[in-house]
PDB file of N, CA and C in Angstrom:
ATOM      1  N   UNK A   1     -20.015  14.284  -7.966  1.00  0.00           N
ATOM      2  CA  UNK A   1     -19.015  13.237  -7.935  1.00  0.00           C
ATOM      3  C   UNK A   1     -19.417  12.177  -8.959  1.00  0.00           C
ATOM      4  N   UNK A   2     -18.373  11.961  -9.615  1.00  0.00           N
ATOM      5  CA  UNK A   2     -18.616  10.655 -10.752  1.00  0.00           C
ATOM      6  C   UNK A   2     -19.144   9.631  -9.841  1.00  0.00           C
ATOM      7  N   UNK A   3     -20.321   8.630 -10.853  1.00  0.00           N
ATOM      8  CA  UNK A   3     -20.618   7.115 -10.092  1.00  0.00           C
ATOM      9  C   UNK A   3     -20.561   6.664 -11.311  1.00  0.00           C
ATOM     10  N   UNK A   4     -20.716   5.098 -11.091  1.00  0.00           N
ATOM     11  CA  UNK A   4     -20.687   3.777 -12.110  1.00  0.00           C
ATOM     12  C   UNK A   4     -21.992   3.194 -11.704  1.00  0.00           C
ATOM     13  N   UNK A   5     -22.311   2.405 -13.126  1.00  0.00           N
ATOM     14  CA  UNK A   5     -23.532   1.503 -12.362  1.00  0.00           C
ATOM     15  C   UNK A   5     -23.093   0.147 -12.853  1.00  0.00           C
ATOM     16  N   UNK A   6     -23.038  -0.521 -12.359  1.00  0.00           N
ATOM     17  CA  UNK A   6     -22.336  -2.045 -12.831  1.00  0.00           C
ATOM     18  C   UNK A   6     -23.179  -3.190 -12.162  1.00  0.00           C
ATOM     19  N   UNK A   7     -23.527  -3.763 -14.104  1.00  0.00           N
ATOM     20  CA  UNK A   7     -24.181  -4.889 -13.716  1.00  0.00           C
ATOM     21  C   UNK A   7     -23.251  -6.510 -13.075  1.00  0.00           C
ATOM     22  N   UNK A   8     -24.169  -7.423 -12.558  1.00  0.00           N
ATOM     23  CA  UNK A   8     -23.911  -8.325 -12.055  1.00  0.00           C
ATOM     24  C   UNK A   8     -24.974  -9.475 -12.554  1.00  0.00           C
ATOM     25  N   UNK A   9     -24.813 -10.895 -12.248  1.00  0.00           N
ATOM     26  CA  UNK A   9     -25.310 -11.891 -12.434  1.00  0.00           C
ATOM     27  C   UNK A   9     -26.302 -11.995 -11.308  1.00  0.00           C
ATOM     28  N   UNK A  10     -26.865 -12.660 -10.921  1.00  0.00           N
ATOM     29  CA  UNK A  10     -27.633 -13.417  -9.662  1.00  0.00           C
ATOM     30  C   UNK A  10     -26.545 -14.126  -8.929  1.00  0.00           C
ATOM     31  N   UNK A  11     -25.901 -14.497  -9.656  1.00  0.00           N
ATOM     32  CA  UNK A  11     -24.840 -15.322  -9.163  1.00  0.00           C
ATOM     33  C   UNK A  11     -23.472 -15.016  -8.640  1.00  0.00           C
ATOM     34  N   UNK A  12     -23.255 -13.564  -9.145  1.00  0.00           N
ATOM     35  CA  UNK A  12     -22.054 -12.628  -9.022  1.00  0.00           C
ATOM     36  C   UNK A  12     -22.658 -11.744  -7.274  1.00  0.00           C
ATOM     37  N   UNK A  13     -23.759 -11.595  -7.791  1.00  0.00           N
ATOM     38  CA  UNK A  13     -24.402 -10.686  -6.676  1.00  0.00           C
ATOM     39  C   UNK A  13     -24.224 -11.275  -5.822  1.00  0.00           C
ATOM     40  N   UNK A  14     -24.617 -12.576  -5.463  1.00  0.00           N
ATOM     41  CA  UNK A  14     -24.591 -12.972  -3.928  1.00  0.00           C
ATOM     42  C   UNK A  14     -23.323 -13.206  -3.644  1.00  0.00           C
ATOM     43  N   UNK A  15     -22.610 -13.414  -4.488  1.00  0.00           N
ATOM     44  CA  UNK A  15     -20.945 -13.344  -4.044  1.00  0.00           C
ATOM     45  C   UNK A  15     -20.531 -11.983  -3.327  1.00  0.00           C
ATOM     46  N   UNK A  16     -20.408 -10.930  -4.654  1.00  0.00           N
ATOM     47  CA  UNK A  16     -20.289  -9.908  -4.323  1.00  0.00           C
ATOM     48  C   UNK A  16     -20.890  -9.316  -2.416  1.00  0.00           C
ATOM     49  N   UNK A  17     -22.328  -9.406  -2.667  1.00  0.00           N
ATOM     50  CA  UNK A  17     -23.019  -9.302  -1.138  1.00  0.00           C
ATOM     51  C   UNK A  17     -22.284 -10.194   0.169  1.00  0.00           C
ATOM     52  N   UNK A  18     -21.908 -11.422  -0.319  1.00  0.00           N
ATOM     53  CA  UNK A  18     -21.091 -12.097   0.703  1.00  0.00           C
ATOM     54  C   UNK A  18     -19.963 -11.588   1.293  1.00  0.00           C
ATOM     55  N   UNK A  19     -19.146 -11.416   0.206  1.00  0.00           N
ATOM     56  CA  UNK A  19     -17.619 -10.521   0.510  1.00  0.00           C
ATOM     57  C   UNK A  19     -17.693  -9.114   1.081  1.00  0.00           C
ATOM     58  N   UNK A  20     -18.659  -8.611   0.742  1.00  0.00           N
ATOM     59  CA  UNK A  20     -18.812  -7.293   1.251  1.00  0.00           C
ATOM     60  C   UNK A  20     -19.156  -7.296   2.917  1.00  0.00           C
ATOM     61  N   UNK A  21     -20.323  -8.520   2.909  1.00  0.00           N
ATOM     62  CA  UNK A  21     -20.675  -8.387   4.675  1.00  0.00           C
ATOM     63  C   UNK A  21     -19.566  -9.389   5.302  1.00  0.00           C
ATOM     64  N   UNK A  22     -18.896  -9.976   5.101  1.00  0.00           N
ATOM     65  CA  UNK A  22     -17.590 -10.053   5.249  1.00  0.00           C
ATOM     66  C   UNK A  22     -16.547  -9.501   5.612  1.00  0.00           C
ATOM     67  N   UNK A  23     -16.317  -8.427   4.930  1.00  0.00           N
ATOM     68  CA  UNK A  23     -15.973  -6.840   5.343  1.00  0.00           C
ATOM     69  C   UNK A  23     -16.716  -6.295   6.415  1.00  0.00           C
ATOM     70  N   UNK A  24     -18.090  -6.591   6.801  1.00  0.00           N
ATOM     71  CA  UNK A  24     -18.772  -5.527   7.652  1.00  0.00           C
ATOM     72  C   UNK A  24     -19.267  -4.061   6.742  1.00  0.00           C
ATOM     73  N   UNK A  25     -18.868  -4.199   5.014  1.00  0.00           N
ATOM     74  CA  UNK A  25     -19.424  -3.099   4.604  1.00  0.00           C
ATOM     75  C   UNK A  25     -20.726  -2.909   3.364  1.00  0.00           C
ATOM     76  N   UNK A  26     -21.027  -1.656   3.240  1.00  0.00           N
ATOM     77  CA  UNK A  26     -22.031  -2.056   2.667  1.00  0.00           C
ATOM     78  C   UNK A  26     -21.495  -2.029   0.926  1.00  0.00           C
ATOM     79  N   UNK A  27     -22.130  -2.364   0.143  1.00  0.00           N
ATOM     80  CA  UNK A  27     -22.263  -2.748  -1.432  1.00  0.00           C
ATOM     81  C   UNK A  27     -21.340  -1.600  -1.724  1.00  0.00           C
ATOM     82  N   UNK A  28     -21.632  -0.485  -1.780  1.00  0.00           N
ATOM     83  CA  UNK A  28     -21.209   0.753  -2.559  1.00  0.00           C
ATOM     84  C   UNK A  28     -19.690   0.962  -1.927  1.00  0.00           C
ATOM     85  N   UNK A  29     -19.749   0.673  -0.587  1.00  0.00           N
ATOM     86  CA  UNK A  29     -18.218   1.015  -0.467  1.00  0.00           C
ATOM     87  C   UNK A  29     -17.094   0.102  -0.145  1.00  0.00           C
ATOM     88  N   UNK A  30     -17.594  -1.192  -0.359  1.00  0.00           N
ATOM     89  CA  UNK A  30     -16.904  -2.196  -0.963  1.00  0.00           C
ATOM     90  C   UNK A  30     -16.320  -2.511  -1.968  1.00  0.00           C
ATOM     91  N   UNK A  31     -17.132  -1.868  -3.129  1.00  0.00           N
ATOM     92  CA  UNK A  31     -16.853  -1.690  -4.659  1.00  0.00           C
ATOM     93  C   UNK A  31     -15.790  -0.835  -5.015  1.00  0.00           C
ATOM     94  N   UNK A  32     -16.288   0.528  -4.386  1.00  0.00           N
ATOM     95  CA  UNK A  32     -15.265   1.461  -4.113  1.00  0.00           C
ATOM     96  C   UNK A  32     -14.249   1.067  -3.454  1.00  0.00           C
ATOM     97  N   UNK A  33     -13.763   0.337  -2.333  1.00  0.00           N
ATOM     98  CA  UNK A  33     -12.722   0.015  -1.525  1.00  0.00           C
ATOM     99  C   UNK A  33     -11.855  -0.747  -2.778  1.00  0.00           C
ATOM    100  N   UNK A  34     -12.725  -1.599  -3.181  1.00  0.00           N
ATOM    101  CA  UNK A  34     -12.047  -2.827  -3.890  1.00  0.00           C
ATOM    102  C   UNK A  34     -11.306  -1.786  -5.300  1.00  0.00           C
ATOM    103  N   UNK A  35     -11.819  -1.142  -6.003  1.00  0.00           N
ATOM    104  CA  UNK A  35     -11.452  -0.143  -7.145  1.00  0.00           C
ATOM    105  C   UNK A  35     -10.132   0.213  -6.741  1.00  0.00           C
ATOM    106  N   UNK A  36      -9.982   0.745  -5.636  1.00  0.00           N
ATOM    107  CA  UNK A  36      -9.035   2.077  -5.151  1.00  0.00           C
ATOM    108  C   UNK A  36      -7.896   1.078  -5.031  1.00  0.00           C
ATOM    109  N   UNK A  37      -8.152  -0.062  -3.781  1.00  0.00           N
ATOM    110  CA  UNK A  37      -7.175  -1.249  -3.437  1.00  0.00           C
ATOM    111  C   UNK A  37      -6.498  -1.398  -5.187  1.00  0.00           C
ATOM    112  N   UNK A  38      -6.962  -1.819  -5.859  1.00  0.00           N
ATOM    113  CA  UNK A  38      -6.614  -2.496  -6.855  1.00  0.00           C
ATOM    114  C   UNK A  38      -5.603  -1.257  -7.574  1.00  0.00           C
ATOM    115  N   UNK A  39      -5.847  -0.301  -7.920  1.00  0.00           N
ATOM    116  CA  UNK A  39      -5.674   1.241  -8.429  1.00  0.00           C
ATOM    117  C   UNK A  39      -3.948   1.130  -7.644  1.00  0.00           C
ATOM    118  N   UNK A  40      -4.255   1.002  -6.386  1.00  0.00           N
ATOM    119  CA  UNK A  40      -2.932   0.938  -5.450  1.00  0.00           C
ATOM    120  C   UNK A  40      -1.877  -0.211  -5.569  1.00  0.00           C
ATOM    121  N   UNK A  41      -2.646  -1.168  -5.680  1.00  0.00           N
ATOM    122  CA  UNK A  41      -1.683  -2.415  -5.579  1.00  0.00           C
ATOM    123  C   UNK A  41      -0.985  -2.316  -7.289  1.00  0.00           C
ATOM    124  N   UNK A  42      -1.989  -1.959  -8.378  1.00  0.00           N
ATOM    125  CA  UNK A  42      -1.327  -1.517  -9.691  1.00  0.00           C
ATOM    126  C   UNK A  42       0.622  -0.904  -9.291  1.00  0.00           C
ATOM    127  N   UNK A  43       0.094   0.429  -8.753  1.00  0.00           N
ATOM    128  CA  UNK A  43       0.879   1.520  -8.939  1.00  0.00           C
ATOM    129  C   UNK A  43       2.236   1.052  -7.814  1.00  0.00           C
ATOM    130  N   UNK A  44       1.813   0.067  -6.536  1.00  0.00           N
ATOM    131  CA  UNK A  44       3.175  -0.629  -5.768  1.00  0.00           C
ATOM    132  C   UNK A  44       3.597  -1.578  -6.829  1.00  0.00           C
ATOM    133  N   UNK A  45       3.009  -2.385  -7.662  1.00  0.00           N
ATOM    134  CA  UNK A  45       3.813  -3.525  -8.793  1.00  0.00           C
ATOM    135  C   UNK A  45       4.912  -3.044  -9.412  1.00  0.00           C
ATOM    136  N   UNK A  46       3.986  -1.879 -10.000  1.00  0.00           N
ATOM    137  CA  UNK A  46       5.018  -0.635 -10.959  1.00  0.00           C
ATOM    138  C   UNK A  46       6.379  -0.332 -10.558  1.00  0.00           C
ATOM    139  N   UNK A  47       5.962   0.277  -9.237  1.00  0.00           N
ATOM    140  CA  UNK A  47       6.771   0.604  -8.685  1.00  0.00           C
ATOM    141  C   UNK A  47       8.277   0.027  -7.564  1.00  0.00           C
ATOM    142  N   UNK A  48       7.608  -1.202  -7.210  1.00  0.00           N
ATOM    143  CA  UNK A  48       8.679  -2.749  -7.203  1.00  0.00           C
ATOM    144  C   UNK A  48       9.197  -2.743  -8.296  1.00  0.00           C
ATOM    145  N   UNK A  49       8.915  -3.252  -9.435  1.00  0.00           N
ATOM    146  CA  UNK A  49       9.545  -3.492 -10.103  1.00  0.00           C
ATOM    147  C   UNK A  49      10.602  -2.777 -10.882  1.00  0.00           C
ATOM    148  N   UNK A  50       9.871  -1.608 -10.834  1.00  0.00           N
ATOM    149  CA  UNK A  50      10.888  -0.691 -11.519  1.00  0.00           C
ATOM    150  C   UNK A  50      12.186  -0.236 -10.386  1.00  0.00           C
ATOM    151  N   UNK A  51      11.676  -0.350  -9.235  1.00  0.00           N
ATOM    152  CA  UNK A  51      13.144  -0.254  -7.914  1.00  0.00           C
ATOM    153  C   UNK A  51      13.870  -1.626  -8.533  1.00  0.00           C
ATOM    154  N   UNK A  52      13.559  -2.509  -8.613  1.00  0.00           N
ATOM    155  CA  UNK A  52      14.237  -3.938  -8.577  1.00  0.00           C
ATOM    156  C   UNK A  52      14.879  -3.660 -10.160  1.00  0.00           C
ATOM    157  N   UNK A  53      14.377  -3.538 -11.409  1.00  0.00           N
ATOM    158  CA  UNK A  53      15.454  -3.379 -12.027  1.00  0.00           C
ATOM    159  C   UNK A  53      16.472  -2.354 -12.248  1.00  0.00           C
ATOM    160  N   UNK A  54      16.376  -1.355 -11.342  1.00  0.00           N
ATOM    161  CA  UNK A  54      17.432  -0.103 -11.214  1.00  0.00           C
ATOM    162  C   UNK A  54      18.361  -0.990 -10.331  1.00  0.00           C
ATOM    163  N   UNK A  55      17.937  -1.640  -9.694  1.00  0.00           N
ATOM    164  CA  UNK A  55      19.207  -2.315  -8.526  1.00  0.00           C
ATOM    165  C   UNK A  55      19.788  -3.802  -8.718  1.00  0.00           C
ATOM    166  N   UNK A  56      18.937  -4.540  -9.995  1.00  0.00           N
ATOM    167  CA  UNK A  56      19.126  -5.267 -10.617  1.00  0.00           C
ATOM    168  C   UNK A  56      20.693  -5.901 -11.085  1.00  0.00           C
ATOM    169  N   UNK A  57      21.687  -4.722 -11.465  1.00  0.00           N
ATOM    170  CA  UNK A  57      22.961  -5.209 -11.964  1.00  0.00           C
ATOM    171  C   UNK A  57      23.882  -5.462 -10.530  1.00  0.00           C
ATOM    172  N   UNK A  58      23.493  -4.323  -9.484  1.00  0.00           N
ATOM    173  CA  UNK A  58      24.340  -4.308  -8.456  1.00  0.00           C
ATOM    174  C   UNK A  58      24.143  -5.573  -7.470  1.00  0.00           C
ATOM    175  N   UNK A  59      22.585  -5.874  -7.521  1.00  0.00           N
ATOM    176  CA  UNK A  59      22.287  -7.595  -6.801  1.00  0.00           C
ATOM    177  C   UNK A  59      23.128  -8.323  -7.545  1.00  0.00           C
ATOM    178  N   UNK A  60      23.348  -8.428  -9.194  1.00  0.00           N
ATOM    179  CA  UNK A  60      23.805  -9.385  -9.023  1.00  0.00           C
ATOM    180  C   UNK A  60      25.553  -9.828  -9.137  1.00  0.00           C
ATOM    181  N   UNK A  61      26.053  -8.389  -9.242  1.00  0.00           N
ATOM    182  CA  UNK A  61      27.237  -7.881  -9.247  1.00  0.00           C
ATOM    183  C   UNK A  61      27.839  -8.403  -7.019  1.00  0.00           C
ATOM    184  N   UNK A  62      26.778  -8.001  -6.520  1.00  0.00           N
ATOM    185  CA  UNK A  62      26.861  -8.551  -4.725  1.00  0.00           C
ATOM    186  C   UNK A  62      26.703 -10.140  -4.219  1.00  0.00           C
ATOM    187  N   UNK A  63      26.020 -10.413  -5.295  1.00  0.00           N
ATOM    188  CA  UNK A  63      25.524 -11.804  -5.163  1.00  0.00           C
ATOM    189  C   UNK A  63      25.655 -12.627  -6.470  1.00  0.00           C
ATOM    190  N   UNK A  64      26.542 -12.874  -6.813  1.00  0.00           N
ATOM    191  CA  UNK A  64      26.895 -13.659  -8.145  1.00  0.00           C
ATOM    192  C   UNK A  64      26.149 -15.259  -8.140  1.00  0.00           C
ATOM    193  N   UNK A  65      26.011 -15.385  -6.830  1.00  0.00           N
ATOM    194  CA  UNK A  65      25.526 -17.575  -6.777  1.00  0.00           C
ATOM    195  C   UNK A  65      24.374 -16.943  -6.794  1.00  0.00           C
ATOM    196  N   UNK A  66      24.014 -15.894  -6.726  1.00  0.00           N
ATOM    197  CA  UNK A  66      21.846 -15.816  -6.657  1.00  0.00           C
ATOM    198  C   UNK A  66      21.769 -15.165  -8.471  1.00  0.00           C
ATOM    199  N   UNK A  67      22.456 -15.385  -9.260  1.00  0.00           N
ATOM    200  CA  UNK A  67      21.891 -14.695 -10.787  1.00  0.00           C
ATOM    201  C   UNK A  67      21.187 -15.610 -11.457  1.00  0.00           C
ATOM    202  N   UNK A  68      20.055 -15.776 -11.742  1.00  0.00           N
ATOM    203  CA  UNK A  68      19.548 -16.916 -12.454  1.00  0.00           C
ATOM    204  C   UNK A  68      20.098 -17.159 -13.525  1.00  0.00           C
ATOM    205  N   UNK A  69      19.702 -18.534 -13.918  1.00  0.00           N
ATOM    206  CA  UNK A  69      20.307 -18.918 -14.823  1.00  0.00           C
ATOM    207  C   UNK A  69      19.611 -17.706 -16.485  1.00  0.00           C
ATOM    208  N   UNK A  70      20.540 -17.728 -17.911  1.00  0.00           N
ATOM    209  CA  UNK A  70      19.866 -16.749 -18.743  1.00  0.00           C
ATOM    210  C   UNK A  70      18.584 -17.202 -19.362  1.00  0.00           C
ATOM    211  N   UNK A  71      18.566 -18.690 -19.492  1.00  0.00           N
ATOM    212  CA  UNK A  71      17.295 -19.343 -20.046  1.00  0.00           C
ATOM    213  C   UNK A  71      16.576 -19.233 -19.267  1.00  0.00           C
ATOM    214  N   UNK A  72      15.979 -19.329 -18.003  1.00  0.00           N
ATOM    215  CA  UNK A  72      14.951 -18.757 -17.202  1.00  0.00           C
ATOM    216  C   UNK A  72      14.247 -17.738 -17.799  1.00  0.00           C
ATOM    217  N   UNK A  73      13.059 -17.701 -18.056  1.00  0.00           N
ATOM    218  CA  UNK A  73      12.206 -16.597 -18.195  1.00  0.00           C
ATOM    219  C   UNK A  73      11.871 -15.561 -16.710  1.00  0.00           C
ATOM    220  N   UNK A  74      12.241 -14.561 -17.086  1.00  0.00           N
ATOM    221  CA  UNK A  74      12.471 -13.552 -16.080  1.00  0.00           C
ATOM    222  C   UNK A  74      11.100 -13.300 -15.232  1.00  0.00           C
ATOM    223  N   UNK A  75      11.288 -13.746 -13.575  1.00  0.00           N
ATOM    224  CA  UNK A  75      10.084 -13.708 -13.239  1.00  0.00           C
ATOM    225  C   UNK A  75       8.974 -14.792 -13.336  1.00  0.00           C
ATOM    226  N   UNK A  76       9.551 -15.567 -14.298  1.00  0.00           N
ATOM    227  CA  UNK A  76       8.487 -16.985 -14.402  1.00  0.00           C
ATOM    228  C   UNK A  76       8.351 -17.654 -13.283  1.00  0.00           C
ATOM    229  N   UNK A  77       9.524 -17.955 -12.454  1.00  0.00           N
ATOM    230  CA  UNK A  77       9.974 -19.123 -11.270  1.00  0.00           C
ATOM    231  C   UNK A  77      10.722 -18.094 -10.324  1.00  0.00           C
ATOM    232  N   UNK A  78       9.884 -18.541  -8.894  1.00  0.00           N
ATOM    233  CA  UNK A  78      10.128 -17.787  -7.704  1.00  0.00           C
ATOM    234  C   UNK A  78      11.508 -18.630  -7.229  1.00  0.00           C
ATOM    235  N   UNK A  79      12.352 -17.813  -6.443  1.00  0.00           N
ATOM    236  CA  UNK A  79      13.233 -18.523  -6.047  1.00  0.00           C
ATOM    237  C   UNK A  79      13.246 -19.146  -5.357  1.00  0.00           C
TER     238      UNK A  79
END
């Protein structure tokens, strides 16, 4: 099985060690947890977003008072 070896600070470490027993877990599969989490939360962004602009014309074709204004930068300002 592939591994990584990844350095840290003195200062990163005890963070790192904090958050982990925090978790209740140990170093290695914290790192790993945290990798995979992140890997996942990537691929739901993707995947929001790309649902939201397929359905994009029909929101605002249903809801005409919710279309932002066009000068708004898309996504800049939560509603």
């Amino acid at each position: 099985m592939p591994s990584l070896n990844v350095s840290f600070t003195e200062e990163e470490m005890e963070g790192v060690r904090a958050a982990a027993a925090a978790e209740g877990k140990s170093l290695k599969q914290y790192l790993h947890d945290l990798g995979v989490r992140e890997m996942h939360r990537k691929r739901f962004v993707a995947g929001a977003a790309s649902w939201a602009d397929r359905l994009r014309e029909e929101f605002d074709e249903a809801f005409p008072d919710e279309v932002p204004p066009p000068e708004r930068d898309r996504g800049a300002t939560a509603a």
